[in-house]
C-alpha atoms as a PDB file:
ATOM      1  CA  UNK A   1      53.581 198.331  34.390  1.00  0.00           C
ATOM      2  CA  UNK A   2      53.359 194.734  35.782  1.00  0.00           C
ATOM      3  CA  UNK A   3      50.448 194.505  38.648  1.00  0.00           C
ATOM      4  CA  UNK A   4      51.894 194.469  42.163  1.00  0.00           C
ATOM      5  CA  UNK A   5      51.226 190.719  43.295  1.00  0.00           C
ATOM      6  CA  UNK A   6      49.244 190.700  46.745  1.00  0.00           C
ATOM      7  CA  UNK A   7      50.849 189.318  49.552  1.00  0.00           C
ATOM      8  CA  UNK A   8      49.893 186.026  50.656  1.00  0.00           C
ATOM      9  CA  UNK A   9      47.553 185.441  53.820  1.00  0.00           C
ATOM     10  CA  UNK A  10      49.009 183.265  56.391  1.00  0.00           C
ATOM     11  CA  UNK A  11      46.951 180.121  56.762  1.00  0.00           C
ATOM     12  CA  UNK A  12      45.374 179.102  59.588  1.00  0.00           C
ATOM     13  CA  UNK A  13      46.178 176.487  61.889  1.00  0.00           C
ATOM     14  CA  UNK A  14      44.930 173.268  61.565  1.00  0.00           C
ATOM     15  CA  UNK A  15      42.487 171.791  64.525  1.00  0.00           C
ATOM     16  CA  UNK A  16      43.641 167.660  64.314  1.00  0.00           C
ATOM     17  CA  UNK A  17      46.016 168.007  67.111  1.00  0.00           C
ATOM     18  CA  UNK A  18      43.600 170.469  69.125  1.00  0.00           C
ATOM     19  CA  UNK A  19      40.753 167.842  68.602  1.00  0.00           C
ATOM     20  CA  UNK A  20      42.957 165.148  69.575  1.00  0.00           C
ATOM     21  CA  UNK A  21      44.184 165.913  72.619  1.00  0.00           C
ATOM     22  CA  UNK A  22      40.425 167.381  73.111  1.00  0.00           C
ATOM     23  CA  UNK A  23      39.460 163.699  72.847  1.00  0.00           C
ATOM     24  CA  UNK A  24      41.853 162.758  75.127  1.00  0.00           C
ATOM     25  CA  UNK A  25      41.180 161.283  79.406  1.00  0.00           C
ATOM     26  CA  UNK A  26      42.669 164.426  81.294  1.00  0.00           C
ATOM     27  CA  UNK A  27      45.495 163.418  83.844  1.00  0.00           C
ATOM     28  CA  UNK A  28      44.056 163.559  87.122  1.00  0.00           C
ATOM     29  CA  UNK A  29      45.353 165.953  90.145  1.00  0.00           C
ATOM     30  CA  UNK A  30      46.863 169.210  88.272  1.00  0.00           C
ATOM     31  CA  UNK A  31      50.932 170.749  88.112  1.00  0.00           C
ATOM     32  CA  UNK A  32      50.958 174.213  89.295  1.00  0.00           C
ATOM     33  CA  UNK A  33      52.585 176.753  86.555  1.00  0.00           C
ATOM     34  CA  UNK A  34      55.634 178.343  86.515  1.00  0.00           C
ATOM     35  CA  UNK A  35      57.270 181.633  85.541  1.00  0.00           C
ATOM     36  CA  UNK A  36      60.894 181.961  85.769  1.00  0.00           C
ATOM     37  CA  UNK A  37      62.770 185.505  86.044  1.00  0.00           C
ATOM     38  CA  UNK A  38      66.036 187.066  87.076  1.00  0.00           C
ATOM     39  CA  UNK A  39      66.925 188.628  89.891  1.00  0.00           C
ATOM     40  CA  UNK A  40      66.537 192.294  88.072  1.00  0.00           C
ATOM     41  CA  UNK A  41      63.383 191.484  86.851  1.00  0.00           C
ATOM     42  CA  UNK A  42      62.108 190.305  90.447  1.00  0.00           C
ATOM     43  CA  UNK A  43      61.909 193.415  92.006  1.00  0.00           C
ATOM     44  CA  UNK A  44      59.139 194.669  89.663  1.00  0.00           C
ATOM     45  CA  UNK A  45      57.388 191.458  90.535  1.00  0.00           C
ATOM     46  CA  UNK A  46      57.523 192.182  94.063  1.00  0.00           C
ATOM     47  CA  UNK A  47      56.969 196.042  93.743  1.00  0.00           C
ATOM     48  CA  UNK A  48      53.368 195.194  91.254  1.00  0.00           C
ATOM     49  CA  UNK A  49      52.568 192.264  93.478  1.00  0.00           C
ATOM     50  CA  UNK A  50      51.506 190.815  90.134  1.00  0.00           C
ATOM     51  CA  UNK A  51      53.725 189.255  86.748  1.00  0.00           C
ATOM     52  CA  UNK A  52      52.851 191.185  83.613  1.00  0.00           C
ATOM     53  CA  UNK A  53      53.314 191.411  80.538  1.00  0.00           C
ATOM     54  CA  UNK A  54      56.279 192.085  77.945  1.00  0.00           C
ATOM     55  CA  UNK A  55      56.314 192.555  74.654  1.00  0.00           C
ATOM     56  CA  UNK A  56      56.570 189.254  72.438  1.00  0.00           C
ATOM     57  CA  UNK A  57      58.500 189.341  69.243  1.00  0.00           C
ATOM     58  CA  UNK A  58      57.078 186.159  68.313  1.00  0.00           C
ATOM     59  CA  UNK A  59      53.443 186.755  68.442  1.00  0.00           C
ATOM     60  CA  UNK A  60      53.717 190.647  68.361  1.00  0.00           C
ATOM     61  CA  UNK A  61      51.735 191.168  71.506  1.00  0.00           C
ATOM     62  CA  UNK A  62      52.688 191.725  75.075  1.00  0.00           C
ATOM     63  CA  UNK A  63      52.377 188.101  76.188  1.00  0.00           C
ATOM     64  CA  UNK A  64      53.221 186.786  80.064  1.00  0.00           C
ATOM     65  CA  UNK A  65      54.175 183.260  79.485  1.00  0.00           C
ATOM     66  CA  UNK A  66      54.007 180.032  82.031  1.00  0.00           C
ATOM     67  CA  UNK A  67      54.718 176.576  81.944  1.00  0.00           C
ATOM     68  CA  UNK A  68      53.212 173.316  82.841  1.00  0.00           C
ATOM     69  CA  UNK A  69      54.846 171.675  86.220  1.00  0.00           C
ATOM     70  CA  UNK A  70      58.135 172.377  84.349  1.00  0.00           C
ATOM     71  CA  UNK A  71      60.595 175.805  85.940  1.00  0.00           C
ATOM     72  CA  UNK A  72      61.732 175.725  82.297  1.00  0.00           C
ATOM     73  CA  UNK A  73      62.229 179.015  80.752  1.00  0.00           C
ATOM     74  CA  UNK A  74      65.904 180.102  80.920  1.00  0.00           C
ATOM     75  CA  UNK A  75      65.887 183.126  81.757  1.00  0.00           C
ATOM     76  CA  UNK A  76      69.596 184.453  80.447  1.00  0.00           C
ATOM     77  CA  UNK A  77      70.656 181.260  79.276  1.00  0.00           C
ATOM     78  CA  UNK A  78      72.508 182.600  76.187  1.00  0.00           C
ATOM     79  CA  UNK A  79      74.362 184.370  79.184  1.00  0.00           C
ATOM     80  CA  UNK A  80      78.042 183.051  79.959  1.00  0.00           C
ATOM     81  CA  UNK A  81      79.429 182.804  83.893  1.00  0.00           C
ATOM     82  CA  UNK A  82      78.971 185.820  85.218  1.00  0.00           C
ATOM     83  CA  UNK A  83      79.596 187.463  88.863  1.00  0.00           C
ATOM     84  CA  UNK A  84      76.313 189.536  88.308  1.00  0.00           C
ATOM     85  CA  UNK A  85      73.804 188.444  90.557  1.00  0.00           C
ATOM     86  CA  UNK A  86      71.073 190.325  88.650  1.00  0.00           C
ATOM     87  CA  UNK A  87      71.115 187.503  86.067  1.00  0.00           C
ATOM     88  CA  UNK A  88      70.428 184.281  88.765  1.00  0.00           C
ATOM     89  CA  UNK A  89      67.293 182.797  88.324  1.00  0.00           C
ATOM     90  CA  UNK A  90      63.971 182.983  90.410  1.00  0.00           C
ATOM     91  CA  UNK A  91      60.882 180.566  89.790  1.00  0.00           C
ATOM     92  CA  UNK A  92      57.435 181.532  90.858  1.00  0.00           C
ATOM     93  CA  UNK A  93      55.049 178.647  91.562  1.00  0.00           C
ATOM     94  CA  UNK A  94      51.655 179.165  90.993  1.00  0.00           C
ATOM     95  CA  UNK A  95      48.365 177.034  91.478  1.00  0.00           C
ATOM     96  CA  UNK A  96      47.121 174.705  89.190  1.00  0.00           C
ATOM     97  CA  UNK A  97      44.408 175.588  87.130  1.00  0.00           C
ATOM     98  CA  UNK A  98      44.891 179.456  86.494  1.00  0.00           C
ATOM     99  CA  UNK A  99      41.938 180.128  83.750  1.00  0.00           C
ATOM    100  CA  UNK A 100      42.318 182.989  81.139  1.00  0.00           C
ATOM    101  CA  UNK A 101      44.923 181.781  78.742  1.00  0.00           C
ATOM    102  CA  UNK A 102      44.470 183.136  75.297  1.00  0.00           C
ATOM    103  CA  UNK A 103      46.768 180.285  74.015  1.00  0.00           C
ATOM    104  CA  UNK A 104      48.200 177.149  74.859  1.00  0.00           C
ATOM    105  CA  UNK A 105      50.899 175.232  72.845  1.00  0.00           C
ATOM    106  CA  UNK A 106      52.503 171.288  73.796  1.00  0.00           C
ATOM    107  CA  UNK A 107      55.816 173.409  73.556  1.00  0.00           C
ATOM    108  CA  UNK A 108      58.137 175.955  73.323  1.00  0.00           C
ATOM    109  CA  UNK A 109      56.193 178.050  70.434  1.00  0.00           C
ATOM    110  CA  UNK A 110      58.939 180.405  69.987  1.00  0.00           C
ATOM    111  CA  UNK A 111      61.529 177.584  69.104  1.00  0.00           C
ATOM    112  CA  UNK A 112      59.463 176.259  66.780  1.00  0.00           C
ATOM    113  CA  UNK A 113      58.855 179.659  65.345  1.00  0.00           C
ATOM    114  CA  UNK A 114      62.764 179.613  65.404  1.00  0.00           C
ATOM    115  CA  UNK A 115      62.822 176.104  63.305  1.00  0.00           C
ATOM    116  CA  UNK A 116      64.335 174.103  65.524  1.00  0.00           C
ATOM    117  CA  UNK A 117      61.833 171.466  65.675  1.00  0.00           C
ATOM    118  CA  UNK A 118      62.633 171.406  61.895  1.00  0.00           C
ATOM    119  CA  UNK A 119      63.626 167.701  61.976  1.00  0.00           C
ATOM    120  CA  UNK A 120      60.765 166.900  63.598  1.00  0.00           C
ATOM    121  CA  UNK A 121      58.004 168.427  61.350  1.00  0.00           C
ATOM    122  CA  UNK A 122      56.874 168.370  57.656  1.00  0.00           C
ATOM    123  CA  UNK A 123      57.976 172.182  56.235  1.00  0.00           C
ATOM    124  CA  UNK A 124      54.709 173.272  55.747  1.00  0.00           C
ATOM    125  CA  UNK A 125      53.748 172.686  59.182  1.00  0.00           C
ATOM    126  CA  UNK A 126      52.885 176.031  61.144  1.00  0.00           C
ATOM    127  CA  UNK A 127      53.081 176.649  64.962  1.00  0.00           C
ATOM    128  CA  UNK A 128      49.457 177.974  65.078  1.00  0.00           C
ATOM    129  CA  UNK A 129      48.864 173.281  63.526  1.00  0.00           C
ATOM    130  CA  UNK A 130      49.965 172.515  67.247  1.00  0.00           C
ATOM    131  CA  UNK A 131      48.136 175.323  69.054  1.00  0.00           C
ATOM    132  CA  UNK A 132      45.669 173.741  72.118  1.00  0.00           C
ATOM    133  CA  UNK A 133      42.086 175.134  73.236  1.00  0.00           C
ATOM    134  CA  UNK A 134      42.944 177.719  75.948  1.00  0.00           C
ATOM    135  CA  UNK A 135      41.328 175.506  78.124  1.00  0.00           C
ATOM    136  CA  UNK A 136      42.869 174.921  81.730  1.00  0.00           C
ATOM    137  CA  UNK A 137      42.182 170.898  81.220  1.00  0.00           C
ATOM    138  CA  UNK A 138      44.488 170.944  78.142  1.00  0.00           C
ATOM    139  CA  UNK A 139      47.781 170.487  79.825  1.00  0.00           C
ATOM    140  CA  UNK A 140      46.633 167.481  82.203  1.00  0.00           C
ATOM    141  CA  UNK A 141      45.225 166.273  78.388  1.00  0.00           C
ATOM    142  CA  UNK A 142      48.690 166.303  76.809  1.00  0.00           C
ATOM    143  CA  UNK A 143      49.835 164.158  79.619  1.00  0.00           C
ATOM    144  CA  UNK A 144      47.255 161.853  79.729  1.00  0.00           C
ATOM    145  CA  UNK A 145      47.817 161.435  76.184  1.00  0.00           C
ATOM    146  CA  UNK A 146      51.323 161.306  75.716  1.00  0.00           C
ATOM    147  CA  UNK A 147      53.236 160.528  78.928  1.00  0.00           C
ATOM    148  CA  UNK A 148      52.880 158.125  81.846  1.00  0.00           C
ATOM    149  CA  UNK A 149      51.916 160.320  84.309  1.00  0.00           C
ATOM    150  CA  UNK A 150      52.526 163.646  85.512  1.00  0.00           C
ATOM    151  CA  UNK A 151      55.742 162.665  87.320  1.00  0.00           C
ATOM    152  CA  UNK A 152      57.046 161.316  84.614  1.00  0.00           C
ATOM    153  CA  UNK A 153      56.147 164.570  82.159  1.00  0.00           C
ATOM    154  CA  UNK A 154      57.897 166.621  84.698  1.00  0.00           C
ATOM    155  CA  UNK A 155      61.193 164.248  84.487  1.00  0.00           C
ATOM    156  CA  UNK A 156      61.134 164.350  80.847  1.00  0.00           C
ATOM    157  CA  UNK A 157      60.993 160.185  80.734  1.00  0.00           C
ATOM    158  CA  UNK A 158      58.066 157.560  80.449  1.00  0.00           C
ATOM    159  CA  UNK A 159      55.950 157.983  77.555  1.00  0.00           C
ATOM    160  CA  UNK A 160      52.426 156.391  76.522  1.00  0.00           C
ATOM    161  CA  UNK A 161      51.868 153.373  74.169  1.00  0.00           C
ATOM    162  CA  UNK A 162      49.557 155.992  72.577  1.00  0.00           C
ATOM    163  CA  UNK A 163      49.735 154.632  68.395  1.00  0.00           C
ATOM    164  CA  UNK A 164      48.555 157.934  66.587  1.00  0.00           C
ATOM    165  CA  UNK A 165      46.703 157.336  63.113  1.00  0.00           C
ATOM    166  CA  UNK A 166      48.439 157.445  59.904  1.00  0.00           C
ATOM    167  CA  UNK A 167      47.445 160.740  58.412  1.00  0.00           C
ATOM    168  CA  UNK A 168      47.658 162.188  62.365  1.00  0.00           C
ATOM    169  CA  UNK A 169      50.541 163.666  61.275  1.00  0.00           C
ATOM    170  CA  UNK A 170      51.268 166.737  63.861  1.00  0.00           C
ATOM    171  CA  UNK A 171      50.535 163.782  66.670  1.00  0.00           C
ATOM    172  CA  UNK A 172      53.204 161.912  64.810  1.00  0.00           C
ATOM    173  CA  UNK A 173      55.866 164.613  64.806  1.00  0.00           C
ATOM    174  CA  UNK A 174      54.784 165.545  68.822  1.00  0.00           C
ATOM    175  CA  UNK A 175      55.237 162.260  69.615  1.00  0.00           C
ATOM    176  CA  UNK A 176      58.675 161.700  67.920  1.00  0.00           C
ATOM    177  CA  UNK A 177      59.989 164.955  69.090  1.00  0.00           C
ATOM    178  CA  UNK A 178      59.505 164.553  72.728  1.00  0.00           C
ATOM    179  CA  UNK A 179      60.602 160.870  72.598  1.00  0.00           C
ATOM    180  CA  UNK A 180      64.471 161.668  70.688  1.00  0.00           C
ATOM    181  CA  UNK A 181      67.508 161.237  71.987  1.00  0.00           C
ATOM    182  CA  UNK A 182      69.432 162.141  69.293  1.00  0.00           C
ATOM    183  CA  UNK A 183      71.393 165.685  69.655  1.00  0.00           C
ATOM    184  CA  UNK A 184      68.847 168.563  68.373  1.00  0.00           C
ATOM    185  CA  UNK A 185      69.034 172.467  68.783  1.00  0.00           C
ATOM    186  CA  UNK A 186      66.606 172.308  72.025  1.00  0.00           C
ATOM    187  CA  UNK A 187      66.261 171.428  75.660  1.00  0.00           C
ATOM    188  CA  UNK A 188      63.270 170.131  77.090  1.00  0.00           C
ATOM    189  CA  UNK A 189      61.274 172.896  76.821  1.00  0.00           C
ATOM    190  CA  UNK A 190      60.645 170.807  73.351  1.00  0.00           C
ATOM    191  CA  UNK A 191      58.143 168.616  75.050  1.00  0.00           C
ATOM    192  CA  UNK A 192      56.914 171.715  78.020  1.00  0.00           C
ATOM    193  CA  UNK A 193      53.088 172.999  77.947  1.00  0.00           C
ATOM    194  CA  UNK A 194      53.496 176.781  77.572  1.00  0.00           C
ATOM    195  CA  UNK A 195      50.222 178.866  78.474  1.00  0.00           C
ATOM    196  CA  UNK A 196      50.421 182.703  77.215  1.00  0.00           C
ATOM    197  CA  UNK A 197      48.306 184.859  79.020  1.00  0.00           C
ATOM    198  CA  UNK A 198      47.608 188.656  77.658  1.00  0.00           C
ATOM    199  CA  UNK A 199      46.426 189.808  80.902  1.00  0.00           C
ATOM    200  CA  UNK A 200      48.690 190.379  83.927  1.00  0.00           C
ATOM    201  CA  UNK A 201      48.524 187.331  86.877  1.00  0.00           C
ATOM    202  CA  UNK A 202      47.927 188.785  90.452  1.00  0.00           C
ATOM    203  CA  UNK A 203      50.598 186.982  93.263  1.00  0.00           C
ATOM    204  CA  UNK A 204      47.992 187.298  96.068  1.00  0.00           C
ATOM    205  CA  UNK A 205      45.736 183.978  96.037  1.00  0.00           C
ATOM    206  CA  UNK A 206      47.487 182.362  92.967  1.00  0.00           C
ATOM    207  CA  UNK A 207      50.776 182.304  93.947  1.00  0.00           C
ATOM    208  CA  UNK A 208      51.950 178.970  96.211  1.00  0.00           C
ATOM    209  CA  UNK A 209      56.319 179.311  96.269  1.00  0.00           C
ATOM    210  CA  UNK A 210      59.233 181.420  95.610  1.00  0.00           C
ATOM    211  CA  UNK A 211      62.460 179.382  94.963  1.00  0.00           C
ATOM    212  CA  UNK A 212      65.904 182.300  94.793  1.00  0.00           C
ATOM    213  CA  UNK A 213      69.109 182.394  95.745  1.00  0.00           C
ATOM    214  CA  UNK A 214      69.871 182.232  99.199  1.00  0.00           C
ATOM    215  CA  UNK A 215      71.433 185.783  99.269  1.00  0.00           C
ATOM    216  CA  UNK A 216      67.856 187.047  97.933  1.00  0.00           C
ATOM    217  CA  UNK A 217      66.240 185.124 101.003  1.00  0.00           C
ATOM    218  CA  UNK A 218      66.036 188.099 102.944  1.00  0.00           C
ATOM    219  CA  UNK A 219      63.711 188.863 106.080  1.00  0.00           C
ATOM    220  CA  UNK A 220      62.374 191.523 104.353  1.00  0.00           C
ATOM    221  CA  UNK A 221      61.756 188.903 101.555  1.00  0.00           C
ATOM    222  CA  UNK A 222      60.525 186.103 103.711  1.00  0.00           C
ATOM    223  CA  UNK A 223      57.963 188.128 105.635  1.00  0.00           C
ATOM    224  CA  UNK A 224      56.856 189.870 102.280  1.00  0.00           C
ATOM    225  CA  UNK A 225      56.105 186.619 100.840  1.00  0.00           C
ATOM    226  CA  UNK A 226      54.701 185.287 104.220  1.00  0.00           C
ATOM    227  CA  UNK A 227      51.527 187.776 104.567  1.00  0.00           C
ATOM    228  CA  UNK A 228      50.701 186.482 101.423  1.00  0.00           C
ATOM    229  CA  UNK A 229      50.787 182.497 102.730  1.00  0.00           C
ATOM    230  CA  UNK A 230      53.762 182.275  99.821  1.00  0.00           C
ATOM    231  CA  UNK A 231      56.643 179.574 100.757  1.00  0.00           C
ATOM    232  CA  UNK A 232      60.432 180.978 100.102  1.00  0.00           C
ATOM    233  CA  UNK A 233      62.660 178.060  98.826  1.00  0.00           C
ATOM    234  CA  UNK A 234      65.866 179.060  98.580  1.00  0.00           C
ATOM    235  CA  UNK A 235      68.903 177.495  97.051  1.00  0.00           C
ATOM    236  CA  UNK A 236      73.005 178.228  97.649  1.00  0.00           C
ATOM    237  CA  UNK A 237      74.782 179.405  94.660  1.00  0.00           C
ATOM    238  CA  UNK A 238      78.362 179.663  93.329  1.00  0.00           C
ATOM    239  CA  UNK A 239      79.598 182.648  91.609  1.00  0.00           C
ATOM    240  CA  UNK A 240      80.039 182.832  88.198  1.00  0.00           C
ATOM    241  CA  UNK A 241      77.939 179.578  87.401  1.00  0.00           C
ATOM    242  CA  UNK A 242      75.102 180.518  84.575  1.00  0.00           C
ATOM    243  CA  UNK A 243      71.414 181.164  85.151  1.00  0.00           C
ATOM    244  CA  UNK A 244      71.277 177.619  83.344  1.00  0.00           C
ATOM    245  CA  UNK A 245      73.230 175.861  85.888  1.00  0.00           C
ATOM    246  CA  UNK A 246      70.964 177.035  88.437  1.00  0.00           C
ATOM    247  CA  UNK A 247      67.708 175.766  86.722  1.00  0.00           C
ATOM    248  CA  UNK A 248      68.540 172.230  87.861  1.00  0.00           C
ATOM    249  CA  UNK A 249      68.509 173.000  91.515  1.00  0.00           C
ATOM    250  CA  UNK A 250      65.048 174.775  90.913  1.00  0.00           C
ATOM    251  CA  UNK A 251      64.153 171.549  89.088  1.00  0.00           C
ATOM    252  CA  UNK A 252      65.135 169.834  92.260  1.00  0.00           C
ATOM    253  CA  UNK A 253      63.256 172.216  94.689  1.00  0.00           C
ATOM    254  CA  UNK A 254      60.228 171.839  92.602  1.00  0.00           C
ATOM    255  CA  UNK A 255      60.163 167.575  92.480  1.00  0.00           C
ATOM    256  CA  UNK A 256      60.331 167.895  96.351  1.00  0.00           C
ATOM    257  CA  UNK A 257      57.698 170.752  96.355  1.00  0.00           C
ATOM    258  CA  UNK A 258      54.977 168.704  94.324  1.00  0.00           C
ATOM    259  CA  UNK A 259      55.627 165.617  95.892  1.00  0.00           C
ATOM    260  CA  UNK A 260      54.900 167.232  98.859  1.00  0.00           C
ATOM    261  CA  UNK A 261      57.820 168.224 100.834  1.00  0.00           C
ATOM    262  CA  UNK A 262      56.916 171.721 102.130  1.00  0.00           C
ATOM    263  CA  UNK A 263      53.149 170.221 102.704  1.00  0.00           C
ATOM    264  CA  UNK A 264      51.928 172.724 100.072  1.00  0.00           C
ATOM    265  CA  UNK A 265      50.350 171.005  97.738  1.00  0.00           C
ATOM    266  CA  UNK A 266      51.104 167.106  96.540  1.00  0.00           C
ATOM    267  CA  UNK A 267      51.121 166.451  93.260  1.00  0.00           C
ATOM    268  CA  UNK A 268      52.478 162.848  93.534  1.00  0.00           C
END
C-alpha cells in the first residue's frame, strides 16, 4: 500500500500590509461602527440589551461583525421584494473606538473568502495576507492611508496619492480594488473596514443611534432606547422594496448623523 499523503497546513498570513498600514498617520476624529440587522433579528437585540454572536461559516467561530462608518452589511440582500416586514433593515450605531476585536480586515473577508476579489489579487493570495492588528487605531489608519478623509471613505470617492512600492503587492491589489469602476461581483463593502469581535457588545454606554422603519418607531421603542440616551432615526418605507433598497436611506441617515445633524457626535 501507497502511504496516505498528509494534508497540507494552511499558511499563514503575511504581515506587509499589517505593517504598512501600522506605519501609516491615523485619520484624526474616529467613525462610530455599525451593525446592521432585520427586523426579526431586532427583537433579540432589544430583549439581550446586547448584539452577540452567530455562528460564522467563514471563520468557523461565532463571530459578531461591525463595520467602519459604513451601515454596509445587507442584511437579506439575496432577498427579492417582499411584503414581510421581518426582513427590513435596522442599523445600530455605535461609538467610535470599541476595543476587543480579535480581527480586523480593509474589507469584506467573507467575499474574498468567496473569490470575488479574484481580479483584484494574485491566486495565491490568502485573506488572513490582508488581515490588520486588532487594534482600534487601524481603521482611522486605512483611511489615512488610502482615502482623503473620512468623509470621503464613507462616500466611497476621493482616494490618496499614496504610490505603494513595487513588491507591496497586497497594497497594490487594495489600492486597485477600491479605486475600480469597472463591473465586479461586489458592492462597496469591497473597500469597508470590518472588525469581528468573539465576545458579545453591550447597547448600554456603547450604543449612540437606532435608524428602523418608521412602523418599528414605536413609543414603546422610543422610550426603550431613550433611558439608555440612544437616538431613534427612523425612515418611511414602501412595501415590497428589498432590504437593499433601504440601505441607501440608512446611508443617508448616517451622513447627516456624523456630520452632526442630531448633535450626537460630529464626525465632519
Amino acid at each position: 500500500m501507497f502511504p496516505v499523503a498528509a494534508p497540507m497546513r494552511a499558511r499563514k498570513g503575511r504581515v506587509d500590509f499589517a505593517k504598512l498600514v501600522r506605519s501609516a498617520a491615523e485619520e484624526p476624529g474616529g467613525l462610530p461602527l455599525t451593525h446592521m440587522t432585520d427586523a426579526y433579528r431586532f427583537r433579540a437585540v432589544v430583549e439581550e440589551g446586547q448584539l452577540a454572536t452567530s455562528p460564522c461559516s467563514v471563520f468557523n467561530e461565532p463571530l459578531l461583525y461591525l463595520f467602519y462608518g459604513r451601515p454596509a452589511y445587507r442584511v437579506a440582500a439575496q432577498i427579492e421584494g417582499t411584503g414581510q416586514d421581518a426582513y427590513w433593515p435596522i442599523c445600530f450605531v455605535l461609538k467610535p473606538g470599541i476595543a476587543g476585536a480579535k480581527r480586523t480586515y480593509p474589507f469584506d473577508s467573507g467575499a474574498f473568502h468567496h473569490g470575488r476579489f479574484a481580479d483584484y489579487c494574485h491566486r495565491d493570495m490568502i485573506k488572513e495576507d490582508f488581515q490588520l492588528d486588532a487594534d482600534p487605531s487601524s481603521p482611522g489608519r486605512v483611511i489615512g492611508l488610502f482615502w482623503d478623509g473620512a468623509r470621503d471613505y464613507f462616500d466611497n470617492i476621493g482616494f490618496s496619492d499614496f504610490v505603494p512600492d513595487p513588491l507591496a503587492f497586497e497594497a497594490k491589489s487594495y489600492f486597485e480594488m477600491i479605486r475600480s469602476n469597472s463591473n465586479a461581483p461586489f458592492d462597496e463593502r469591497h473597500s469597508t473596514i470590518e472588525l469581528q469581535f468573539d465576545q458579545p457588545i453591550a447597547l448600554k454606554g456603547n450604543l449612540l443611534a437606532v435608524i428602523l422603519p418608521q412602523c418599528f418607531a414605536t413609543d414603546e421603542i422610543v422610550r426603550h432606547f431613550g433611558a439608555m440616551d440612544v437616538l431613534v432615526l427612523p425612515f418611511d418605507t414602501v412595501n415590497r422594496h428589498t432590504a437593499a433598497n433601504m440601505v441607501g436611506q440608512i446611508y443617508d441617515i448616517a451622513r447627516d448623523l456624523y456630520g452632526g445633524e442630531h448633535g450626537k457626535i460630529q464626525c465632519w
